[in-house]
N, C-alpha and C. Protein backbone atom coordinates (compact mmCIF):
# COMPACT_ATOMS: atom_id res chain seq x y z
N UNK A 1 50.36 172.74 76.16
CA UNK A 1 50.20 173.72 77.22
C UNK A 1 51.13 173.34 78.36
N UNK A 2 51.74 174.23 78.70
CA UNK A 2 52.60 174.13 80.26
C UNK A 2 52.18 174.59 81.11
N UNK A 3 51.23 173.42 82.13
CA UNK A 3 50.74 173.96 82.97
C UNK A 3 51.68 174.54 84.31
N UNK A 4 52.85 173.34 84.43
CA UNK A 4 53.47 173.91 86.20
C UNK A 4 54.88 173.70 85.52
N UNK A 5 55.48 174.16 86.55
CA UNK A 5 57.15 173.90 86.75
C UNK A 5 57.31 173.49 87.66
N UNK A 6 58.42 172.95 88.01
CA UNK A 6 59.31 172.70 89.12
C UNK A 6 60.39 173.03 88.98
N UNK A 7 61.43 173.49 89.83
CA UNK A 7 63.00 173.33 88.94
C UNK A 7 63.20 174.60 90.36
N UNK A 8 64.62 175.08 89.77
CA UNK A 8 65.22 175.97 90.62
C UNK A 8 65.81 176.93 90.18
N UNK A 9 65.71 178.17 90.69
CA UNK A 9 66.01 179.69 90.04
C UNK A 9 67.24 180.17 90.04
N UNK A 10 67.49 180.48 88.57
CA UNK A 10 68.67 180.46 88.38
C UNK A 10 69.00 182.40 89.03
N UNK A 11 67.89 183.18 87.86
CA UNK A 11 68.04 184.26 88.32
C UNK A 11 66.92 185.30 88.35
N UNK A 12 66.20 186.45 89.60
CA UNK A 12 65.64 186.41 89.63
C UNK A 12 65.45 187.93 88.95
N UNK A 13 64.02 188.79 88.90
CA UNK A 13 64.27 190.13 88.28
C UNK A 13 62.96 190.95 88.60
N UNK A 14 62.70 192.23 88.40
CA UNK A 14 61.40 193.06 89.01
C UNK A 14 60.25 191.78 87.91
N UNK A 15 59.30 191.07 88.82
CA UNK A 15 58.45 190.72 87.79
C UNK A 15 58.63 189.73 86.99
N UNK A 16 60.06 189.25 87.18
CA UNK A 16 60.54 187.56 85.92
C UNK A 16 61.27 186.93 87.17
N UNK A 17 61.29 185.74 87.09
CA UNK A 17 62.71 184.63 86.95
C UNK A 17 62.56 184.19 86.03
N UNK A 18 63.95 183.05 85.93
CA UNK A 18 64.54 182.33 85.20
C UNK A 18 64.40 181.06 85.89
N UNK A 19 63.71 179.78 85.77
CA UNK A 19 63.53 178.81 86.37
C UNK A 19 64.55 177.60 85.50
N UNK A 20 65.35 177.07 86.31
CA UNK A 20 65.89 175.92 85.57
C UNK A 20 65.34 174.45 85.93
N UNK A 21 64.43 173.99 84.88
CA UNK A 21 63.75 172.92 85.04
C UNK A 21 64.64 171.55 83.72
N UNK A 22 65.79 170.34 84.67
CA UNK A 22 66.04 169.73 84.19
C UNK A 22 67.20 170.12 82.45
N UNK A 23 67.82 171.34 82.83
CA UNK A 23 68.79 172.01 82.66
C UNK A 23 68.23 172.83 81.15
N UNK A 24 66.96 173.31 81.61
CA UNK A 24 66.40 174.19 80.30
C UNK A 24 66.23 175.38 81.25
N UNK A 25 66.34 176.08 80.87
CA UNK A 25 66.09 177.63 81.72
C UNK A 25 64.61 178.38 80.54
N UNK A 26 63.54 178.29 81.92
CA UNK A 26 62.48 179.16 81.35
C UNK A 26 62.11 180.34 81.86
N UNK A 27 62.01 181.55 80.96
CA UNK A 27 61.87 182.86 81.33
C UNK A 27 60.10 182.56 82.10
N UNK A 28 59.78 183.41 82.77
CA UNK A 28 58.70 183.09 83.83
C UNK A 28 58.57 184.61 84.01
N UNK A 29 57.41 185.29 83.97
CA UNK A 29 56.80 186.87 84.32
C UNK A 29 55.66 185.64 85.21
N UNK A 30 56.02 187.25 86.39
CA UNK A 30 55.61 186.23 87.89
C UNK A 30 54.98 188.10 88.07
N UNK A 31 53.68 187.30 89.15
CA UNK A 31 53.33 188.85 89.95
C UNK A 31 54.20 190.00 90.80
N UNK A 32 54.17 190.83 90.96
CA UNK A 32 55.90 191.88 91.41
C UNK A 32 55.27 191.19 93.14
N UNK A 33 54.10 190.86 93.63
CA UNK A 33 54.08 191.15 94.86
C UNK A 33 54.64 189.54 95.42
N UNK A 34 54.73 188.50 94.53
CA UNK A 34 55.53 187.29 95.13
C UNK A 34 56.91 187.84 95.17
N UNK A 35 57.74 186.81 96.16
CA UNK A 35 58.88 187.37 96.05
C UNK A 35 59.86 185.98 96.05
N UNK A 36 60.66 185.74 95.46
CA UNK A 36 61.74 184.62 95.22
C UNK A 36 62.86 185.20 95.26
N UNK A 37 63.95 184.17 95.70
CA UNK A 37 65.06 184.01 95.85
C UNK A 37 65.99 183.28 94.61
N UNK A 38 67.05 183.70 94.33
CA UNK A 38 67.64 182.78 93.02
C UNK A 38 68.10 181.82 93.84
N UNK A 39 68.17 180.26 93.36
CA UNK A 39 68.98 179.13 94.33
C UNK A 39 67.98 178.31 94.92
N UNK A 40 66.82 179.04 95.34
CA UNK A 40 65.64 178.34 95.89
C UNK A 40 64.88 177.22 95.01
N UNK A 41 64.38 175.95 95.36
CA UNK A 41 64.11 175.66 94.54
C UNK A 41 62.07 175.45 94.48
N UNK A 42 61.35 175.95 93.67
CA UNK A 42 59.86 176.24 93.59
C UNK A 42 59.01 175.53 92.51
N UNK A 43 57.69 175.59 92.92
CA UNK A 43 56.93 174.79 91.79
C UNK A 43 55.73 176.54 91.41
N UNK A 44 56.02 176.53 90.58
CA UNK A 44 55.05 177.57 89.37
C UNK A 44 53.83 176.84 88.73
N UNK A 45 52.93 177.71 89.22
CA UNK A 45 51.55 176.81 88.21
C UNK A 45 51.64 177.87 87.05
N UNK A 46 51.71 177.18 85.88
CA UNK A 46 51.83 178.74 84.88
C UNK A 46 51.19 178.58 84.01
N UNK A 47 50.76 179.64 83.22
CA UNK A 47 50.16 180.04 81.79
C UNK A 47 50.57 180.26 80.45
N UNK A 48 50.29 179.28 79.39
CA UNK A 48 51.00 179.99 78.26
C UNK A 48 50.40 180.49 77.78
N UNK A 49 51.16 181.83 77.58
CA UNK A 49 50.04 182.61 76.27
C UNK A 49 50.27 183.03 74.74
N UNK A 50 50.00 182.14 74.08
CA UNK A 50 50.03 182.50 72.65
C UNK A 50 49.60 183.52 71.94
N UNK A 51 50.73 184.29 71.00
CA UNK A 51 50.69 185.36 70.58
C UNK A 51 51.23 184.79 68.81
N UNK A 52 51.21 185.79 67.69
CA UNK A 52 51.43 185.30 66.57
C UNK A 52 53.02 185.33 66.85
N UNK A 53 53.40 186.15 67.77
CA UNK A 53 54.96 186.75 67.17
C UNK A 53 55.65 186.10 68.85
N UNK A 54 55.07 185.36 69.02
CA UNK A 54 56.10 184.62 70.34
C UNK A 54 54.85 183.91 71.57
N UNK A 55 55.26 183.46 72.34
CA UNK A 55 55.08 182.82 73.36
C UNK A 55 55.47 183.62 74.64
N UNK A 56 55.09 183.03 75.61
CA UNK A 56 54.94 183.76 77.03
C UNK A 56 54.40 183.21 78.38
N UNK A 57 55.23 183.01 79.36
CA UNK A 57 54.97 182.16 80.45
C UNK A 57 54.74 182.94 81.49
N UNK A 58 53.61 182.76 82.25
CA UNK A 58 52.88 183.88 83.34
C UNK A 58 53.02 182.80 84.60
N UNK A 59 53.69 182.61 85.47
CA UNK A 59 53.71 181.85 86.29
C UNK A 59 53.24 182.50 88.10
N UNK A 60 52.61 181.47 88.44
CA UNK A 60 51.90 182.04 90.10
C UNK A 60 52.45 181.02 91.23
N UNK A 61 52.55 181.29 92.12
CA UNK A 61 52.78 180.24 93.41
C UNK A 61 51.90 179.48 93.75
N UNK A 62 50.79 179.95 93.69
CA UNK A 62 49.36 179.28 93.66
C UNK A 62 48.38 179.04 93.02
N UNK A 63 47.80 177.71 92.86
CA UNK A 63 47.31 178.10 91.63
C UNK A 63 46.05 179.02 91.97
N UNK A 64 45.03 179.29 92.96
CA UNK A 64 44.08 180.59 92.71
C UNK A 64 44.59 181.37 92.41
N UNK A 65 45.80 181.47 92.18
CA UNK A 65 45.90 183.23 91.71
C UNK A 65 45.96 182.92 89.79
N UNK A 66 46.51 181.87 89.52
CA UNK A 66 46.47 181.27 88.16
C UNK A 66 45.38 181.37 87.40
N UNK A 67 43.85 180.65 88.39
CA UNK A 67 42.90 180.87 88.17
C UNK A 67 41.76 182.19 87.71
N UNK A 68 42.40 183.09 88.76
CA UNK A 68 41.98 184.25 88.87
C UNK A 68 42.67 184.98 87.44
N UNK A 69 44.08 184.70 87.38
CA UNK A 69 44.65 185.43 85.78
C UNK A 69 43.84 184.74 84.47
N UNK A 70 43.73 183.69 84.38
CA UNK A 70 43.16 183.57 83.24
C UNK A 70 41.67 184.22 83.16
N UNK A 71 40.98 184.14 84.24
CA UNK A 71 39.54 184.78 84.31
C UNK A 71 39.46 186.32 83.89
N UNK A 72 40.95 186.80 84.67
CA UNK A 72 40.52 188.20 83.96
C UNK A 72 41.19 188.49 82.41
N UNK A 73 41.80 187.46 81.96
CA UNK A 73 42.13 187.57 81.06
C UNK A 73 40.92 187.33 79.78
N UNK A 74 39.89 186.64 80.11
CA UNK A 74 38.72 186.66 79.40
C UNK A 74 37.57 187.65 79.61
N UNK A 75 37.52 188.69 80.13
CA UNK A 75 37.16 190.14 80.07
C UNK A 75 38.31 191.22 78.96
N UNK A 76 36.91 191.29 78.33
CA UNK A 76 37.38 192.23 77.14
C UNK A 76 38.37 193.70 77.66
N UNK A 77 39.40 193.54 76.84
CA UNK A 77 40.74 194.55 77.05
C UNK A 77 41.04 194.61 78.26
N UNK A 78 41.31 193.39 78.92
CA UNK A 78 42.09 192.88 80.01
C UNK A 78 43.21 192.30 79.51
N UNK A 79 44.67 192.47 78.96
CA UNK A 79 45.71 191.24 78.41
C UNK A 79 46.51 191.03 79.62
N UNK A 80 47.24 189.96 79.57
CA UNK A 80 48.15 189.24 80.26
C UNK A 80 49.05 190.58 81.41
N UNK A 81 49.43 192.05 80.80
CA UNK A 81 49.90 192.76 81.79
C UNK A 81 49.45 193.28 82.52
N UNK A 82 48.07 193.46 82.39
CA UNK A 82 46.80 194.64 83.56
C UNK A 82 46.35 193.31 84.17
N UNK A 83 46.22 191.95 83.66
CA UNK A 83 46.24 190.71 84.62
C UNK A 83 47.12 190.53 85.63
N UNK A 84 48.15 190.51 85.21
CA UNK A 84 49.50 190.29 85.77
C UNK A 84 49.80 191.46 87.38
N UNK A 85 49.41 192.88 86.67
CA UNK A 85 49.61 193.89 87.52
C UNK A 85 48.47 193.75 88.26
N UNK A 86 47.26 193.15 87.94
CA UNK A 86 46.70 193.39 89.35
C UNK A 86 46.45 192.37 90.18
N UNK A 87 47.06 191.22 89.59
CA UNK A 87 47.57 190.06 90.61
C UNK A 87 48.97 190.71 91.70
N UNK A 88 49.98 191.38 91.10
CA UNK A 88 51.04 192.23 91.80
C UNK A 88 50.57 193.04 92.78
N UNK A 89 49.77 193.91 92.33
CA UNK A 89 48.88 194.52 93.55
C UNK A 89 48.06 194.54 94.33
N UNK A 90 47.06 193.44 93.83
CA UNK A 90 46.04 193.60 95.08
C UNK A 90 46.87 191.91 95.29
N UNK A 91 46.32 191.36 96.72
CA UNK A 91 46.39 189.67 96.81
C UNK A 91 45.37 189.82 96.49
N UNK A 92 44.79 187.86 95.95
CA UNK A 92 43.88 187.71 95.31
C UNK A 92 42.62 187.30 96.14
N UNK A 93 42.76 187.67 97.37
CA UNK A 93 41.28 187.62 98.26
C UNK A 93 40.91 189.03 98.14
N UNK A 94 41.83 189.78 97.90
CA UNK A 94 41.01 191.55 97.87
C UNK A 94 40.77 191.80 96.55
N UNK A 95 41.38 191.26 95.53
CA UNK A 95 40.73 191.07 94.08
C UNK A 95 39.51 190.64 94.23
N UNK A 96 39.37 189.71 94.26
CA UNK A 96 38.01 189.17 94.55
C UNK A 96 36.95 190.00 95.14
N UNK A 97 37.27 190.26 96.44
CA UNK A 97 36.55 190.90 97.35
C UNK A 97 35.89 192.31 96.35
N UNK A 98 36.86 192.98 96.20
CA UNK A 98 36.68 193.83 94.94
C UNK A 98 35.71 193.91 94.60
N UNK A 99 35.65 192.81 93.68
CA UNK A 99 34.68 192.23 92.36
C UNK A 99 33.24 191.74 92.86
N UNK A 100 33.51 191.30 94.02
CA UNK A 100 32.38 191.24 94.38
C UNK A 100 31.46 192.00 94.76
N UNK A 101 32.18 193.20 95.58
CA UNK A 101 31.54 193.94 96.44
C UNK A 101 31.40 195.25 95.42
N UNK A 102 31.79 195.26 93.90
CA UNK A 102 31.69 196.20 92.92
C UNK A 102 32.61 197.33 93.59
N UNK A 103 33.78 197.24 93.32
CA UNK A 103 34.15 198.17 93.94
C UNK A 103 35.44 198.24 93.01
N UNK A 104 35.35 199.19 91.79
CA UNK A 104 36.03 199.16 90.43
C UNK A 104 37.39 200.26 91.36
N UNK A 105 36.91 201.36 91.86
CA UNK A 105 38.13 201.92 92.76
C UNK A 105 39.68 201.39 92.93
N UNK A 106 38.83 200.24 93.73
CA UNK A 106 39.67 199.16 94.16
C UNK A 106 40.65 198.38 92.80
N UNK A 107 40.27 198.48 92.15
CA UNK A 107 40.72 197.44 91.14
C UNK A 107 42.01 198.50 90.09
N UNK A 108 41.29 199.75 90.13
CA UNK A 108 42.05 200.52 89.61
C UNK A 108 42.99 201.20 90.45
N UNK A 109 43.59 200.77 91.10
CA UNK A 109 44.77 201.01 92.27
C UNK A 109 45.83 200.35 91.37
N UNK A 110 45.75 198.80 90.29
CA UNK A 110 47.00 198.62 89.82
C UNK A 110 47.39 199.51 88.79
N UNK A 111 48.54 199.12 88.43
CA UNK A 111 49.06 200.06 87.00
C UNK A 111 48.65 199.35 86.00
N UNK A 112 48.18 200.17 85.11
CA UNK A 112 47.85 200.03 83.45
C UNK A 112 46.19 199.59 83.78
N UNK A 113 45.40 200.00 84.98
CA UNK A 113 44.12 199.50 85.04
C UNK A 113 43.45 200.55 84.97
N UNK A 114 42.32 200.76 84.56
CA UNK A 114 41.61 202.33 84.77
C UNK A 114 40.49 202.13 85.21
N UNK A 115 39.48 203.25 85.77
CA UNK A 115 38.13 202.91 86.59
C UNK A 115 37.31 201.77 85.46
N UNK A 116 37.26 202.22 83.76
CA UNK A 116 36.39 201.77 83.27
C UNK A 116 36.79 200.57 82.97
N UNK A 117 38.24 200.00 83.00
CA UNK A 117 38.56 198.87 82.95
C UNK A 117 38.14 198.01 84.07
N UNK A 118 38.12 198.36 85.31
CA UNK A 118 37.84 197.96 86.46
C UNK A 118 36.18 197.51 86.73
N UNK A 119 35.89 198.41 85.95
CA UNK A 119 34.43 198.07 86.42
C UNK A 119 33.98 197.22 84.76
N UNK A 120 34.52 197.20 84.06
CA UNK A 120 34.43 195.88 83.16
C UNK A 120 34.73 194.58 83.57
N UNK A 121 35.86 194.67 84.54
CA UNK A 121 36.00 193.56 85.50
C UNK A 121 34.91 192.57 86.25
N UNK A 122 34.74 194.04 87.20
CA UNK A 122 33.55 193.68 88.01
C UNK A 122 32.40 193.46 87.07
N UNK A 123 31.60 193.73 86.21
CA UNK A 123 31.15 193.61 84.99
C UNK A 123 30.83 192.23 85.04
N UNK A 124 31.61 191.22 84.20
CA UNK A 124 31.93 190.12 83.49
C UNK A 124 32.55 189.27 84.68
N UNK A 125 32.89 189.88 85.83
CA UNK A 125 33.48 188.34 86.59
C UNK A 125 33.03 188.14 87.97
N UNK A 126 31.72 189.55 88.39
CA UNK A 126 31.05 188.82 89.47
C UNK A 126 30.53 187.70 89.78
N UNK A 127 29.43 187.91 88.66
CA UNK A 127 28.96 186.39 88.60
C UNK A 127 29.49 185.30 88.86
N UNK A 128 30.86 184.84 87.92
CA UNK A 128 31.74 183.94 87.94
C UNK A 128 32.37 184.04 89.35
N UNK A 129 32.89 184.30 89.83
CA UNK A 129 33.36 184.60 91.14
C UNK A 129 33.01 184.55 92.11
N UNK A 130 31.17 184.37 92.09
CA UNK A 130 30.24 184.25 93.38
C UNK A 130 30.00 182.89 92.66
N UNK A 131 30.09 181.84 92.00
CA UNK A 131 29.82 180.66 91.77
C UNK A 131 31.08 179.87 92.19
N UNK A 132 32.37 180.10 92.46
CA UNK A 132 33.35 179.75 92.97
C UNK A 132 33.34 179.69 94.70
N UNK A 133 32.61 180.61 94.86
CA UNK A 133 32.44 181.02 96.64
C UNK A 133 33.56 181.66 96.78
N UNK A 134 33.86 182.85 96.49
CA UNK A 134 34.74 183.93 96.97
C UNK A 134 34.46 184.71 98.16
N UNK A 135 35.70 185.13 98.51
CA UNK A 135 34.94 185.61 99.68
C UNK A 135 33.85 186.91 99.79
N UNK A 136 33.00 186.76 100.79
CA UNK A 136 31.82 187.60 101.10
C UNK A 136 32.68 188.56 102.04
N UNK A 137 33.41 189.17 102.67
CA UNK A 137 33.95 189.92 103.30
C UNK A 137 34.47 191.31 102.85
N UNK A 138 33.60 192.57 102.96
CA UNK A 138 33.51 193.76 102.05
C UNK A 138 34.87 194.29 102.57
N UNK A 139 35.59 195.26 102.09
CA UNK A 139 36.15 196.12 102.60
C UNK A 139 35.76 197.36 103.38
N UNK A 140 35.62 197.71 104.09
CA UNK A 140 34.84 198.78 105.21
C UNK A 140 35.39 200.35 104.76
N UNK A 141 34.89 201.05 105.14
CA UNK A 141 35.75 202.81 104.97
C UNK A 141 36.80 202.36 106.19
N UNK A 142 36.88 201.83 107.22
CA UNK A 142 37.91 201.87 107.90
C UNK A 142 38.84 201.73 107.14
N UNK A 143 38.89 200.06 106.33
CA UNK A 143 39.40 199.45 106.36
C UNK A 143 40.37 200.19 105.21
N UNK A 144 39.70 200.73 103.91
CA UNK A 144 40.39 201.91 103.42
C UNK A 144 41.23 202.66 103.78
N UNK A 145 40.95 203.26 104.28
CA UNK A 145 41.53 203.89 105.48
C UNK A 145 42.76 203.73 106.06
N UNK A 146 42.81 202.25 106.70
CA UNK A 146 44.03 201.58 107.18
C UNK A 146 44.84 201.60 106.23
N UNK A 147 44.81 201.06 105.34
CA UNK A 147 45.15 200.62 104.03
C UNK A 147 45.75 201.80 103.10
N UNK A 148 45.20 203.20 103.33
CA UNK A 148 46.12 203.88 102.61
C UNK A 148 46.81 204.82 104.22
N UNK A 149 46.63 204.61 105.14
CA UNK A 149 47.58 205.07 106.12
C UNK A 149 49.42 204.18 106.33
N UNK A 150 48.74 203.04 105.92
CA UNK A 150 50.00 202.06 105.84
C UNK A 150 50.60 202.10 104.94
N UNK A 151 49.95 202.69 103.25
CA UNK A 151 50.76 202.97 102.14
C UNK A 151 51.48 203.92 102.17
N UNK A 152 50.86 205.29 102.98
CA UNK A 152 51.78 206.54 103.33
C UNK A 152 52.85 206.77 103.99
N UNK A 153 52.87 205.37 104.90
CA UNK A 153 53.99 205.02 105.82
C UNK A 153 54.79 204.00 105.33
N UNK A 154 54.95 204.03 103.35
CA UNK A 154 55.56 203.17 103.14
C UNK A 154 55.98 201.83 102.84
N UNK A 155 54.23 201.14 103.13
CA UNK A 155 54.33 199.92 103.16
C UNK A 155 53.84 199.61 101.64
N UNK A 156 53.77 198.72 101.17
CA UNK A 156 53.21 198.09 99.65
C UNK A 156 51.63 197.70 99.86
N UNK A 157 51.09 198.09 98.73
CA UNK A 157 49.68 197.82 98.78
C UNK A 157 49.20 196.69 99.34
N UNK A 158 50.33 195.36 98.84
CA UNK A 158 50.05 194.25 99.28
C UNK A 158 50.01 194.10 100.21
N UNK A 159 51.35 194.38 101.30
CA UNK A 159 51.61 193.81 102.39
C UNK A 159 50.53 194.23 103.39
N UNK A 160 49.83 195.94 102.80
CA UNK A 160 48.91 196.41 103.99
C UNK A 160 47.81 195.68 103.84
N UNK A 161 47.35 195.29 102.98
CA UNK A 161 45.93 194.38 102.49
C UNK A 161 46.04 192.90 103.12
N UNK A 162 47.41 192.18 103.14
CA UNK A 162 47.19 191.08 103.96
C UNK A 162 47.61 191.30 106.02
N UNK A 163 47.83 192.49 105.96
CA UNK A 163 48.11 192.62 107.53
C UNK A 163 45.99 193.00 107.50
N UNK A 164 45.24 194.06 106.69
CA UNK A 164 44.14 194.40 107.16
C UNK A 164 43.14 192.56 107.40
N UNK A 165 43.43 191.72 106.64
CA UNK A 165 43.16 190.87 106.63
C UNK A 165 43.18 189.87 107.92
N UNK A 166 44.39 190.20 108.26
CA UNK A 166 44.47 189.63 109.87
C UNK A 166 43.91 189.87 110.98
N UNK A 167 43.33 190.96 110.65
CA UNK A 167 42.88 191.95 111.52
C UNK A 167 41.44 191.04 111.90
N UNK A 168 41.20 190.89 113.56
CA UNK A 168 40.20 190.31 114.08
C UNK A 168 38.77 190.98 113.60
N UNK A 169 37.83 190.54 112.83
CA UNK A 169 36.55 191.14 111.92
C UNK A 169 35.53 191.20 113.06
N UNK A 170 35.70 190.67 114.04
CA UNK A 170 34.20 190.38 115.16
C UNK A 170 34.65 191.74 116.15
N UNK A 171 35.77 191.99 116.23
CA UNK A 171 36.08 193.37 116.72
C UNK A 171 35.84 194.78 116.47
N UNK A 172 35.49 195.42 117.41
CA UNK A 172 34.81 196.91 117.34
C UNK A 172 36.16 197.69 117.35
N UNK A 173 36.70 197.97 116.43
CA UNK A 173 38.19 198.64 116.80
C UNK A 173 38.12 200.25 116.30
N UNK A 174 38.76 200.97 116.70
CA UNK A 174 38.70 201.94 116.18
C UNK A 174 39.62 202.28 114.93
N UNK A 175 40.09 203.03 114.17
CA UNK A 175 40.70 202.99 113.32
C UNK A 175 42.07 203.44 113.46
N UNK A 176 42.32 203.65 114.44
CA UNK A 176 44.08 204.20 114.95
C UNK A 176 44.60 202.81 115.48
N UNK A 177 43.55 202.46 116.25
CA UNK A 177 44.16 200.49 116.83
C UNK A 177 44.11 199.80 115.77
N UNK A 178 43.68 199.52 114.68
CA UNK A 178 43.46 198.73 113.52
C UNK A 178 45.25 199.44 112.81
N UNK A 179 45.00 200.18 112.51
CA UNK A 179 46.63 200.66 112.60
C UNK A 179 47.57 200.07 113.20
N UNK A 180 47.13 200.43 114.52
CA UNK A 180 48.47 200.19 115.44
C UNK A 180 48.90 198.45 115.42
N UNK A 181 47.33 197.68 115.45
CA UNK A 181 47.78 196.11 115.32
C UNK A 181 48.10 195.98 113.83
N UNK A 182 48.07 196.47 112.55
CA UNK A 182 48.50 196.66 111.58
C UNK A 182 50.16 196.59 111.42
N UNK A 183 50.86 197.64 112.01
CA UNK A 183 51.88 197.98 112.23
C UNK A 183 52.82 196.54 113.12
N UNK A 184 52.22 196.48 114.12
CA UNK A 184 52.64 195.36 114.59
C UNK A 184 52.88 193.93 113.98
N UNK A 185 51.84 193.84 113.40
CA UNK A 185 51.76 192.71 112.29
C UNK A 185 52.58 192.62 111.36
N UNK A 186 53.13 193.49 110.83
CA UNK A 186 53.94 193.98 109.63
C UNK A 186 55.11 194.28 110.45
N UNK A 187 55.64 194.67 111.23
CA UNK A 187 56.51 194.50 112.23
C UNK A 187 57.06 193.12 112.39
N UNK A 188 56.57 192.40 112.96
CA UNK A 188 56.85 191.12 113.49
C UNK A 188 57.04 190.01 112.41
C-alpha cells in the first residue's frame, strides 16, 4: 500500500498531477478543489485502489480528507469518482456537517452524486462520523442562501463554503451582511 508521497510536480491537470518522487513520476487524481502548482514541491497522503484491470492513486493534502475518501468509499455504490467529486466540492467540514445534520441535498450538489446516493451516505456514515467528533455546526437557511448567492456571482462551491465558515457564528447578521463579509473575505 502507498500510503504518502513526497516529491515534486512535474505536471499538473483538471483533477491529476504528476508527482516526481526520487525520479519515478506518479500519476495522482487529486480533488478539483485543491489547487497545485507544477515545480512546487508537496507531500500527498494517498490511496491505492485496486482494480482487476489496473491500479490507481487518489491523493489528498490532508490526511482528513483521505480519511473521509476511504469512508465513503465503503458505502455501497459510492466508487473512488463520486468520492473523489465530493471531496472536490464540498470541503470536508461541510461534508461532514452534511452527514451529520442529514442533509442528502447537500451532498448531492457534487457531480455523479444523486439525492439517493446522498442519503445512502448519510445512511451508513453518520454514525461513524459522530464517533470521530465531527463537527456539530448545522448549516442554517441563511447560510444556504449565502452560499448559492456567492455561486451566482461566480464563485466555486468551495471557496463560498469556506468564506461561510469564517463567518462569526455568535453573530446576529442578516443575510445581505453575511454576503457582504463573504465577499470581502473572498476578496482579500
Amino acid at each position: 500500500m502507498i500510503a504518502r508521497l513526497t516529491g515534486k510536480l512535474l505536471d499538473v491537470a483538471e483533477g491529476a498531477v504528476i508527482l516526481d518522487v526520487g525520479g519515478v513520476g506518479f500519476f495522482v487524481h487529486v480533488p478539483l478543489g485543491e489547487t497545485y502548482r507544477s515545480g512546487e514541491s508537496v507531500v500527498l497522503h494517498t490511496y491505492l485502489h485496486v482494480r482487476e484491470n489496473g491500479l490507481t492513486l487518489y491523493g489528498f493534502s490532508a490526511p482528513d480528507s483521505k480519511t473521509l475518501f476511504e469512508m465513503l468509499l465503503g458505502v455501497s455504490g459510492v466508487g473512488p469518482k463520486a468520492a473523489l467529486s465530493l471531496l472536490g466540492t464540498l470541503a470536508p467540514e461541510t461534508l461532514q456537517r452534511a452527514i451529520m445534520n442529514h442533509q442528502p441535498e447537500v451532498l448531492a450538489r457534487a457531480p455523479g452524486v444523486g439525492r439517493k446516493t446522498g442519503e445512502a451516505i448519510v445512511l451508513h456514515l453518520k454514525d461513524r462520523l459522530g464517533k470521530l467528533g465531527g463537527p456539530a455546526v448545522p448549516l442554517t437557511t441563511d447560510d444556504t442562501d449565502v452560499i448559492a448567492a456567492l455561486t451566482a456571482l461566480g464563485f466555486s462551491l468551495v471557496e463560498a463554503q469556506r468564506a461561510i465558515q469564517q463567518l462569526p457564528r455568535d453573530a446576529d447578521l442578516s443575510i445581505e451582511e453575511k454576503i457582504r463579509r463573504a465577499l470581502a473575505l473572498l476578496a482579500g
